[in-house]
Protein backbone atom coordinates (compact mmCIF):
# COMPACT_ATOMS: atom_id res chain seq x y z
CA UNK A 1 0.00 0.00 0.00
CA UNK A 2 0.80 3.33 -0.19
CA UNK A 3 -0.91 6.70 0.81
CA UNK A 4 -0.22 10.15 -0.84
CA UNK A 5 -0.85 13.39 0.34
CA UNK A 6 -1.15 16.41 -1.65
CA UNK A 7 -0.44 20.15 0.07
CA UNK A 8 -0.31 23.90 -1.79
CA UNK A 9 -3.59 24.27 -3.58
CA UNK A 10 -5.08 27.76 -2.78
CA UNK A 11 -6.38 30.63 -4.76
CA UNK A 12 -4.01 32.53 -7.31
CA UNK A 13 -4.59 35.18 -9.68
CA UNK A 14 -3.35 34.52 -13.40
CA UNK A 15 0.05 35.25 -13.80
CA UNK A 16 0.98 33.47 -10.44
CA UNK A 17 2.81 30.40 -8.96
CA UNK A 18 1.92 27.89 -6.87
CA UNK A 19 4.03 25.10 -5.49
CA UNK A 20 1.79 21.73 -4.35
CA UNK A 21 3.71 18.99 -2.94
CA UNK A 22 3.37 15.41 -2.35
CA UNK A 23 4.03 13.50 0.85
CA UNK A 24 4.55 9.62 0.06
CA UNK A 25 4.04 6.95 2.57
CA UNK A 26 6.82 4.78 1.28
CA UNK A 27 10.19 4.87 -0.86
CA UNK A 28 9.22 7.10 -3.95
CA UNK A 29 12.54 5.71 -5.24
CA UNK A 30 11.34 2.24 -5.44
CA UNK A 31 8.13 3.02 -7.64
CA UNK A 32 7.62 2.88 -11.43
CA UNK A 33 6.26 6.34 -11.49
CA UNK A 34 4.95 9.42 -9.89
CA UNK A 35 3.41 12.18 -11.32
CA UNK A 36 0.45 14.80 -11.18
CA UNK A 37 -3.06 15.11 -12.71
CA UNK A 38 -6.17 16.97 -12.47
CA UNK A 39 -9.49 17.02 -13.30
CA UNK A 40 -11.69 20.28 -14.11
CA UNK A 41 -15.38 20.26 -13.32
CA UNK A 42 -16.85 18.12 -16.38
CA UNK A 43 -13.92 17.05 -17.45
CA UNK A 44 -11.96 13.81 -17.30
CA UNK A 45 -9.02 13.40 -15.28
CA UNK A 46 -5.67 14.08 -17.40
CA UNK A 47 -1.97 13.92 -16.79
CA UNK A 48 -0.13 17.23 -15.83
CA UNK A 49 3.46 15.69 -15.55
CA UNK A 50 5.19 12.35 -14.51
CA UNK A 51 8.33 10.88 -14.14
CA UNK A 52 8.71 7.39 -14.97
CA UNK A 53 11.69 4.96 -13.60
CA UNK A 54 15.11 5.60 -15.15
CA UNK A 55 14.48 9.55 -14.76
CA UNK A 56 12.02 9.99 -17.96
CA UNK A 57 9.84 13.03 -17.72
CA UNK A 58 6.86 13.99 -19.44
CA UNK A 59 4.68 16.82 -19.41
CA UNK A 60 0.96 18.06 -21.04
CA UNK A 61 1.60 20.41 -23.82
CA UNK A 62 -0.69 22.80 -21.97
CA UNK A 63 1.66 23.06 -19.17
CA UNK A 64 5.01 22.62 -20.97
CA UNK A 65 7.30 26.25 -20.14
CA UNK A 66 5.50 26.41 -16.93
CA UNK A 67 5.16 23.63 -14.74
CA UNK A 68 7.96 21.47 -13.24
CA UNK A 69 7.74 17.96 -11.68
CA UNK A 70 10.41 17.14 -9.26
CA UNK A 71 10.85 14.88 -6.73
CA UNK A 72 13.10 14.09 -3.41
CA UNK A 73 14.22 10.48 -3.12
CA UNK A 74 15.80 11.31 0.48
CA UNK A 75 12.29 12.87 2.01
CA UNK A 76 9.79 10.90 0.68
CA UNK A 77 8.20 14.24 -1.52
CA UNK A 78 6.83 14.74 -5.04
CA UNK A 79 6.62 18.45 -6.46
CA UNK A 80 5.11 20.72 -8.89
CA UNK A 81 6.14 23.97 -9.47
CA UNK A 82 3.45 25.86 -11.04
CA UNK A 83 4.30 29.19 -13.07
CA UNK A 84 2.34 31.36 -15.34
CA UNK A 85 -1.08 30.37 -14.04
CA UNK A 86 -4.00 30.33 -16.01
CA UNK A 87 -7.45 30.06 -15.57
CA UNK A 88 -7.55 26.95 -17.27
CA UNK A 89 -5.59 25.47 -14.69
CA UNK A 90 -8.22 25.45 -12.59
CA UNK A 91 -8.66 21.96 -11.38
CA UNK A 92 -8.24 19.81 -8.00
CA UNK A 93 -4.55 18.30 -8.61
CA UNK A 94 -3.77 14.85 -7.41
CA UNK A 95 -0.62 12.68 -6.87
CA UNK A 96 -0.27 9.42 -8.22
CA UNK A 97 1.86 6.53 -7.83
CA UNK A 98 2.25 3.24 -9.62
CA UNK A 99 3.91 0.78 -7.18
CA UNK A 100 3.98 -2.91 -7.59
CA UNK A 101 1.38 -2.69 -10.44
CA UNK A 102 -0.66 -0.53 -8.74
CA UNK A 103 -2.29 2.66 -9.29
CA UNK A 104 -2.55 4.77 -6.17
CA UNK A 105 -4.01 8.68 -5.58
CA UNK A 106 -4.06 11.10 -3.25
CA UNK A 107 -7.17 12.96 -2.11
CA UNK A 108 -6.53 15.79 -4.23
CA UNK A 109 -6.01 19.30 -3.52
CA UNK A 110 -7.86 22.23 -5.07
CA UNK A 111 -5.81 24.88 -7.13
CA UNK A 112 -7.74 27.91 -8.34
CA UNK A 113 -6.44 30.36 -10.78
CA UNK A 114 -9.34 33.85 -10.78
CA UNK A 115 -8.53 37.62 -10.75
């Protein structure tokens, strides 16, 4: 098992940064991958950014230039930096892990971008 928990959502006006972090119950080292998505109202969940075993990292076009995924082996933490906010980034933001075949998500944490 593990259990994810997502911190740093909050209200931002466009043009801003947010940083939301990840706290991981077990080695994040030892998973396949770990990575962020979110999910508008009406709209399916999608993939923000991930990084995959061996160090491969991919982001959604939307968010290429402006977000970055990082992560820290030594404390158990995933990141993403947010930059350039949009509106459209408006979303609850969840953490995600695939370990041992798994798929596992945190609880989400809401990130709005509004003047």
């Amino acid at each position: 098992q593990v259990q994810l928990m997502e911190s740093g959502g909050g209200l931002v006006q466009p043009g801003g940064s947010l940083r939301l972090s990840c706290t991981a119950s077990r080695n994040i080292d030892t998973m396949y991958s770990v990575g962020w998505y979110r999910q508008a109202p009406g709209k399916q969940r999608e993939l923000v950014a991930r990084i995959v075993s061996g160090g491969y990292t991919n982001y959604a076009d939307s968010v290429k230039d402006r977000f970055t995924i990082q992560k820290d082996n030594a404390k158990n933490m995933l990141y993403l930096q947010m930059n350039m906010l949009k509106p459209e980034d408006t979303a609850v933001y969840y953490c995600n892990a695939v370990w041992n075949t798994q798929n596992y998500w945190g609880q989400g944490t809401q990130v709005t971008v509004s003047s």
